[in-house]
N, C-alpha and C. Protein backbone atom coordinates (compact mmCIF):
# COMPACT_ATOMS: atom_id res chain seq x y z
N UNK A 1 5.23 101.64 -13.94
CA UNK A 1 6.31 100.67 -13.88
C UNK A 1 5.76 99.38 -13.26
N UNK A 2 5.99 98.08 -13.74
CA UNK A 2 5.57 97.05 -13.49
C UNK A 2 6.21 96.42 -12.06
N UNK A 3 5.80 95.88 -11.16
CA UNK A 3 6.28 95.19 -10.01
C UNK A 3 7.45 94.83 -10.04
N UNK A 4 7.66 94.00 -11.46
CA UNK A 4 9.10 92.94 -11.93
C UNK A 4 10.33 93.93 -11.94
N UNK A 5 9.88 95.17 -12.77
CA UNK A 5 10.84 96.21 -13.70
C UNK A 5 10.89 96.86 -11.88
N UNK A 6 10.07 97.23 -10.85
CA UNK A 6 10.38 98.05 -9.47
C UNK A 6 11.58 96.93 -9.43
N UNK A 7 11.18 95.44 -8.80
CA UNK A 7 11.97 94.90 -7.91
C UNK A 7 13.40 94.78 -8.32
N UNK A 8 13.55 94.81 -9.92
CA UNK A 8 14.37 95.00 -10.59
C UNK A 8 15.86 96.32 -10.31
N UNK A 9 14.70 96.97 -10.33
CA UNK A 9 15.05 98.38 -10.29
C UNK A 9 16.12 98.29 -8.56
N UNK A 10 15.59 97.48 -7.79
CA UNK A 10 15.86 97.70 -6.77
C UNK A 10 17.03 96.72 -6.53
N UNK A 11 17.52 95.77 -6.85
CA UNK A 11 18.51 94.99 -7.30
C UNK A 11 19.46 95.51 -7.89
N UNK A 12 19.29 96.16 -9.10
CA UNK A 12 20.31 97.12 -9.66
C UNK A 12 21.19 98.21 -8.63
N UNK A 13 20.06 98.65 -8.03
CA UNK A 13 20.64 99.71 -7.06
C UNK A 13 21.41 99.54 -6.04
N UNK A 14 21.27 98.18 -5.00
CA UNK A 14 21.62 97.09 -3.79
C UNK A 14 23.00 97.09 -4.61
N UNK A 15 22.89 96.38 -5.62
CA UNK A 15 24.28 95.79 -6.76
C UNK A 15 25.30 97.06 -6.69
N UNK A 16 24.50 98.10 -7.34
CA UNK A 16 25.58 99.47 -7.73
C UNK A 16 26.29 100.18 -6.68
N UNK A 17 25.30 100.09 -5.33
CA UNK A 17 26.23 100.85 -4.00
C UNK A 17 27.23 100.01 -3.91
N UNK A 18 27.48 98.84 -4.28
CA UNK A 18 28.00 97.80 -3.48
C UNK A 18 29.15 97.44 -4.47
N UNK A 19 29.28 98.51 -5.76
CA UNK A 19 30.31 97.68 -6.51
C UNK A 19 30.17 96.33 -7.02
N UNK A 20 29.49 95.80 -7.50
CA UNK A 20 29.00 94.34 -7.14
C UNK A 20 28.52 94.10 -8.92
N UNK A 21 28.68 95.41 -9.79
CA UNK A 21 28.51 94.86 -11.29
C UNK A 21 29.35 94.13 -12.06
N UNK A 22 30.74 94.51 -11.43
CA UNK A 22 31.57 93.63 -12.04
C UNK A 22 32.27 92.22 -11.75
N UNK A 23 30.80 91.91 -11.16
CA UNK A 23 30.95 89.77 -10.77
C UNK A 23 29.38 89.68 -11.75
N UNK A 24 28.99 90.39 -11.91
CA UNK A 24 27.69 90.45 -12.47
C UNK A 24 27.66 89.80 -13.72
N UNK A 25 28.45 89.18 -14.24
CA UNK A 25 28.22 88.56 -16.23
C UNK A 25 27.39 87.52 -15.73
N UNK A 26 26.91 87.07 -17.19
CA UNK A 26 25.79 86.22 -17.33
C UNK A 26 26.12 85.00 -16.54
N UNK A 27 27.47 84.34 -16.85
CA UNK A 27 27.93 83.01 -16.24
C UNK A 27 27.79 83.15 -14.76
N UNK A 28 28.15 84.03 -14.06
CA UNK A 28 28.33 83.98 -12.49
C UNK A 28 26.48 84.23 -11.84
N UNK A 29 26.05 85.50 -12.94
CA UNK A 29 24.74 85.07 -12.71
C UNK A 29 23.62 83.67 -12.18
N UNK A 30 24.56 82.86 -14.02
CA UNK A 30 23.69 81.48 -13.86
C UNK A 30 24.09 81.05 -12.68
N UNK A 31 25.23 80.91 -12.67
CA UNK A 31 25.68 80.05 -11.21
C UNK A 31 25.02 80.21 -10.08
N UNK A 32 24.75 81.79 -9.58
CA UNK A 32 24.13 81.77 -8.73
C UNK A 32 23.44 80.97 -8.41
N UNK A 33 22.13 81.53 -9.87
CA UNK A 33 20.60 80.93 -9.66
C UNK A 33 20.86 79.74 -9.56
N UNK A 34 21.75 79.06 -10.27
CA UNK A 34 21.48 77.24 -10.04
C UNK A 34 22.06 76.66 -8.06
N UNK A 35 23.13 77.80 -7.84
CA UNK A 35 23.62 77.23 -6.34
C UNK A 35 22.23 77.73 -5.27
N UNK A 36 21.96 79.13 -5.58
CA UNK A 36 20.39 78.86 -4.97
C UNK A 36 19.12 78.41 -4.74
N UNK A 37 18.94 78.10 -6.21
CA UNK A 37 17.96 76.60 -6.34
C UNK A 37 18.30 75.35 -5.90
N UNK A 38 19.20 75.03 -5.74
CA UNK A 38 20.11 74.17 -4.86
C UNK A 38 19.98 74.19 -3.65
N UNK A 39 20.00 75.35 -2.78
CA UNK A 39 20.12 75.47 -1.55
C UNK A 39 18.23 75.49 -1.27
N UNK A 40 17.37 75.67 -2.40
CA UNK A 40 15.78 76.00 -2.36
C UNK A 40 15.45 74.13 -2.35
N UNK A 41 15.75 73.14 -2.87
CA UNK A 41 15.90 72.40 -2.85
C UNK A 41 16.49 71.06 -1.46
N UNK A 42 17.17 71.78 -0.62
CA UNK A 42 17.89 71.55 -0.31
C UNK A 42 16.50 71.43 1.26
N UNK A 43 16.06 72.56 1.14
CA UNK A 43 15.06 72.60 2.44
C UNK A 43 14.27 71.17 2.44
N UNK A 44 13.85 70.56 1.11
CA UNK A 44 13.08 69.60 0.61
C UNK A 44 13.88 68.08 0.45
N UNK A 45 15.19 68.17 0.66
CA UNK A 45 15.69 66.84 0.89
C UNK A 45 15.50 66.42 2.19
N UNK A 46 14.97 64.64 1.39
CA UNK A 46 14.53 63.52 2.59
C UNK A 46 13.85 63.65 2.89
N UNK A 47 12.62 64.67 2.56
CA UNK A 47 11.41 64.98 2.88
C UNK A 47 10.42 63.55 2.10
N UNK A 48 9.73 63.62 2.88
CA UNK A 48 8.68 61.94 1.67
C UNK A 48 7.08 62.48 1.93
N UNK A 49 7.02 62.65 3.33
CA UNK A 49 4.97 62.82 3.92
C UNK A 49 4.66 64.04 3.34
N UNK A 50 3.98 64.22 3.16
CA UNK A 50 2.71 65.44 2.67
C UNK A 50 3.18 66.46 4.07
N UNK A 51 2.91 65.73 5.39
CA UNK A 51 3.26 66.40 6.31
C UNK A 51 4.36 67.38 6.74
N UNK A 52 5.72 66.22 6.08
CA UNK A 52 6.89 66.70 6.21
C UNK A 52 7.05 67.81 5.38
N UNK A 53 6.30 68.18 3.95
CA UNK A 53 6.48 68.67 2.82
C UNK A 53 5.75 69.89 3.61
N UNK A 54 4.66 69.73 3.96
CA UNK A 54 3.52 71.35 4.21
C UNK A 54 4.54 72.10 5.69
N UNK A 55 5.49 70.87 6.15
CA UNK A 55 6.17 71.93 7.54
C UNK A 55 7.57 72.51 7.42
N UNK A 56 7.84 72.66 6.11
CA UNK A 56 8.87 73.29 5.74
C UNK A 56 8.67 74.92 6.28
N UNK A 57 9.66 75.14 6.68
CA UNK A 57 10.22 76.72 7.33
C UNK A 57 9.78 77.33 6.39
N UNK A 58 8.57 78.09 6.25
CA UNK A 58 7.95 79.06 5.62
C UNK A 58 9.10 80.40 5.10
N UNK A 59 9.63 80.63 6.16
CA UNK A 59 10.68 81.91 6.39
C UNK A 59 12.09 81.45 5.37
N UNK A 60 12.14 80.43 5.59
CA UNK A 60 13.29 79.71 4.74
C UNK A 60 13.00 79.25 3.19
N UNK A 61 12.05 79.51 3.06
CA UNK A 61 11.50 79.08 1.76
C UNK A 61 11.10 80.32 0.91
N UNK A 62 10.94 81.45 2.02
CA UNK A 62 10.64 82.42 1.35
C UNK A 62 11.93 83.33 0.96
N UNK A 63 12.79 83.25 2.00
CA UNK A 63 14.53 83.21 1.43
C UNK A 63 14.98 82.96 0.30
N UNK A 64 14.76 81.75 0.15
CA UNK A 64 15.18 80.95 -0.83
C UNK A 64 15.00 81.39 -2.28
N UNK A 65 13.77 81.07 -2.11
CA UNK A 65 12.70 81.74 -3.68
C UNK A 65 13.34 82.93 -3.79
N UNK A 66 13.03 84.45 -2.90
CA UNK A 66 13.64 85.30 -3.49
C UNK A 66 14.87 85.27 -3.83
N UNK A 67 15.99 84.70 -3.34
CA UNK A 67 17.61 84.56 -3.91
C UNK A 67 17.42 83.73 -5.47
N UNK A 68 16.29 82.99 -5.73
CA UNK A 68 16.38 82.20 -6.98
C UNK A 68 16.09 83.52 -7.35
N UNK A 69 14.49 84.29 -7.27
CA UNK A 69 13.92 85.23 -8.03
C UNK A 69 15.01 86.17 -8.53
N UNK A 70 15.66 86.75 -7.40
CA UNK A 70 16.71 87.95 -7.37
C UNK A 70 17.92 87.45 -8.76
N UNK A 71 18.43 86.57 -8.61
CA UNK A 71 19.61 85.84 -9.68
C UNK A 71 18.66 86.13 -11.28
N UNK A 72 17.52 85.32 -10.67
CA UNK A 72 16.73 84.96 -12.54
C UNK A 72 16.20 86.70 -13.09
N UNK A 73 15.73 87.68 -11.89
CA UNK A 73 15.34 88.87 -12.87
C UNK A 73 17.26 89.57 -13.36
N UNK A 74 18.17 89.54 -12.28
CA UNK A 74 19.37 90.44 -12.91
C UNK A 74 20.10 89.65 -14.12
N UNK A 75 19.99 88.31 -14.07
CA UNK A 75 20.58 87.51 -15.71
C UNK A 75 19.41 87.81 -16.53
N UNK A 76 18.04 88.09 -16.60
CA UNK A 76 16.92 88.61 -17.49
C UNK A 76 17.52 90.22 -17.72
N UNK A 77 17.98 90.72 -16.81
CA UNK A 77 17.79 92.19 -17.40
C UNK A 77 19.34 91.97 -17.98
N UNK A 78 20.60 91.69 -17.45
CA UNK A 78 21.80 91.95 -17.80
C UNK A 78 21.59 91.27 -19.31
N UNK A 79 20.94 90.50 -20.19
CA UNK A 79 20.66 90.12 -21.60
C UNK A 79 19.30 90.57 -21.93
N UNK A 80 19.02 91.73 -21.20
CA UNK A 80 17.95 92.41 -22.17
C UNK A 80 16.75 91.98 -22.72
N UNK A 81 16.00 90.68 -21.61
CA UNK A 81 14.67 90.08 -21.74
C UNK A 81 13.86 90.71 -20.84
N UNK A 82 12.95 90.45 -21.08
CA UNK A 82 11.50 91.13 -20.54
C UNK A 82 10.85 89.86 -20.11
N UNK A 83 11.12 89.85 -18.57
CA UNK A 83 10.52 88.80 -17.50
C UNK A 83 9.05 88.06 -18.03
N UNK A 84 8.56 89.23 -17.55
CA UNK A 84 6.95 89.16 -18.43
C UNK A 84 6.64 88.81 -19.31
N UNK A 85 6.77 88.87 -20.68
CA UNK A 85 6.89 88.34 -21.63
C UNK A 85 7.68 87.01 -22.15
N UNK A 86 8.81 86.74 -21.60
CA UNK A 86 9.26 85.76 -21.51
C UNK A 86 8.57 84.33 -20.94
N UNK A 87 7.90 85.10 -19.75
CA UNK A 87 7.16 84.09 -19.33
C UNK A 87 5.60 83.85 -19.94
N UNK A 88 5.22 85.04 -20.63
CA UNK A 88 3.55 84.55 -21.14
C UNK A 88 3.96 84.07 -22.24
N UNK A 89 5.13 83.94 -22.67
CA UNK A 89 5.56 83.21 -24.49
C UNK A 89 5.67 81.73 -23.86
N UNK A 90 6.17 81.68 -22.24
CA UNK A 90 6.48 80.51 -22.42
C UNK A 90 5.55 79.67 -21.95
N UNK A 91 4.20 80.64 -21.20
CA UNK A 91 3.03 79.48 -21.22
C UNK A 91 2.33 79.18 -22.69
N UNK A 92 2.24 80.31 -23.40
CA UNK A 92 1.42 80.08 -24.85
C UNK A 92 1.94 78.70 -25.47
N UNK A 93 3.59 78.32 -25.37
CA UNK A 93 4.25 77.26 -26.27
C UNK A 93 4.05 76.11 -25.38
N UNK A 94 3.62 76.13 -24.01
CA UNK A 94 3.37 74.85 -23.42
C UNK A 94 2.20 74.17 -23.32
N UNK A 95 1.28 74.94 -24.05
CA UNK A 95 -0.26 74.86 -23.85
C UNK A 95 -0.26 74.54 -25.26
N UNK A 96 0.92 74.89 -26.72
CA UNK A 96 0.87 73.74 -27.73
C UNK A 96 1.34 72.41 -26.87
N UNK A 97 2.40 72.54 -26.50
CA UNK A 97 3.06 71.25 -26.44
C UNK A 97 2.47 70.31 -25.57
N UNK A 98 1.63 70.66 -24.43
CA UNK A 98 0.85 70.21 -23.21
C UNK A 98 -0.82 70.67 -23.34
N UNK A 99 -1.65 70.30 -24.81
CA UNK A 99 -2.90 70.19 -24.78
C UNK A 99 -3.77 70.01 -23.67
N UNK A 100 -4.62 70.45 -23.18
CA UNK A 100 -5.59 70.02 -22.29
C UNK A 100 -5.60 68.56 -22.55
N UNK A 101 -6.41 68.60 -23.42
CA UNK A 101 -7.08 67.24 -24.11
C UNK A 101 -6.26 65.99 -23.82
N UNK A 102 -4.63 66.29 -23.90
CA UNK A 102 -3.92 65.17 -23.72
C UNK A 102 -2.70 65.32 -22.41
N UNK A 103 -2.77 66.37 -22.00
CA UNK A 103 -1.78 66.22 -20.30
C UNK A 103 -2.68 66.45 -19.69
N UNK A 104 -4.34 66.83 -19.24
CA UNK A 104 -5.37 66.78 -17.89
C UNK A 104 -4.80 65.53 -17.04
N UNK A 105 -4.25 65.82 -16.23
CA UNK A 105 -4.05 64.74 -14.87
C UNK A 105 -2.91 63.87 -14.88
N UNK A 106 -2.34 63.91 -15.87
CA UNK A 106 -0.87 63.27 -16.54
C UNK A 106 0.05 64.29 -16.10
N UNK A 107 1.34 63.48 -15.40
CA UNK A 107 3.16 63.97 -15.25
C UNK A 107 3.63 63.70 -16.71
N UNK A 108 3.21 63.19 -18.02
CA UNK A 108 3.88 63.03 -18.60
C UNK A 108 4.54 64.05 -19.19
N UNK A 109 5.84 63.36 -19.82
CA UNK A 109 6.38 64.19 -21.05
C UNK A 109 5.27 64.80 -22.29
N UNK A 110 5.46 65.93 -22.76
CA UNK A 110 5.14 66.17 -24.29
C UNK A 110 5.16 65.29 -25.26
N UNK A 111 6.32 64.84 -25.22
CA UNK A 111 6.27 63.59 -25.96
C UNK A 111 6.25 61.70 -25.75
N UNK A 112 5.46 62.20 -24.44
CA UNK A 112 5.09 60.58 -24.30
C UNK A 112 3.44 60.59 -24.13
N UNK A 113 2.64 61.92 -24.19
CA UNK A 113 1.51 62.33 -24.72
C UNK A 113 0.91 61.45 -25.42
């Protein structure tokens, strides 16, 4: 069993003692993840120095991430995607769209390439 499909596994279970499948649809899902990326975000407002950026609350950041992580694997499994794969499809299509040759060292868009 893969790391993703354990931690998974273990979310499901947290969820099921807890009664907690039936807030579970896809929409309340998204919401989550977007109000927690929000709040992941949120550590990083008004931040500007390199300094200010590297002294972010380690502990709080690592919070954070997992509440994004936790939201993005149970809306992946509740529609029946495969984390893993989802994500090596979605480097293969960015490595068309983002050539070496033409994004090395560039923020640009794909299409301002």
């Amino acid at each position: 069993m893969s790391d993703i499909k354990k931690i998974t596994k273990q979310l499901l279970a947290f969820r099921d003692e807890r009664d907690w499948e039936q807030f579970h649809d896809s929409k309340n899902l998204a919401l989550a993840l977007s109000i927690e990326a929000a709040e992941l975000n949120e550590l990083f407002l008004w931040k500007s120095s390199k300094d200010e950026i590297s002294g972010i609350d380690k502990s709080r950041l690592s919070e954070e991430l997992a509440d994004v992580f936790a939201y993005a694997f149970l809306l992946a499994e509740k529609n029946g995607l495969d984390v893993v794969k989802m994500v090596e499809d979605k480097v293969r299509h960015n490595a068309v769209k983002y050539p070496v040759s033409k994004a090395k060292g560039t923020s640009k868009k794909y299409n301002e390439l």
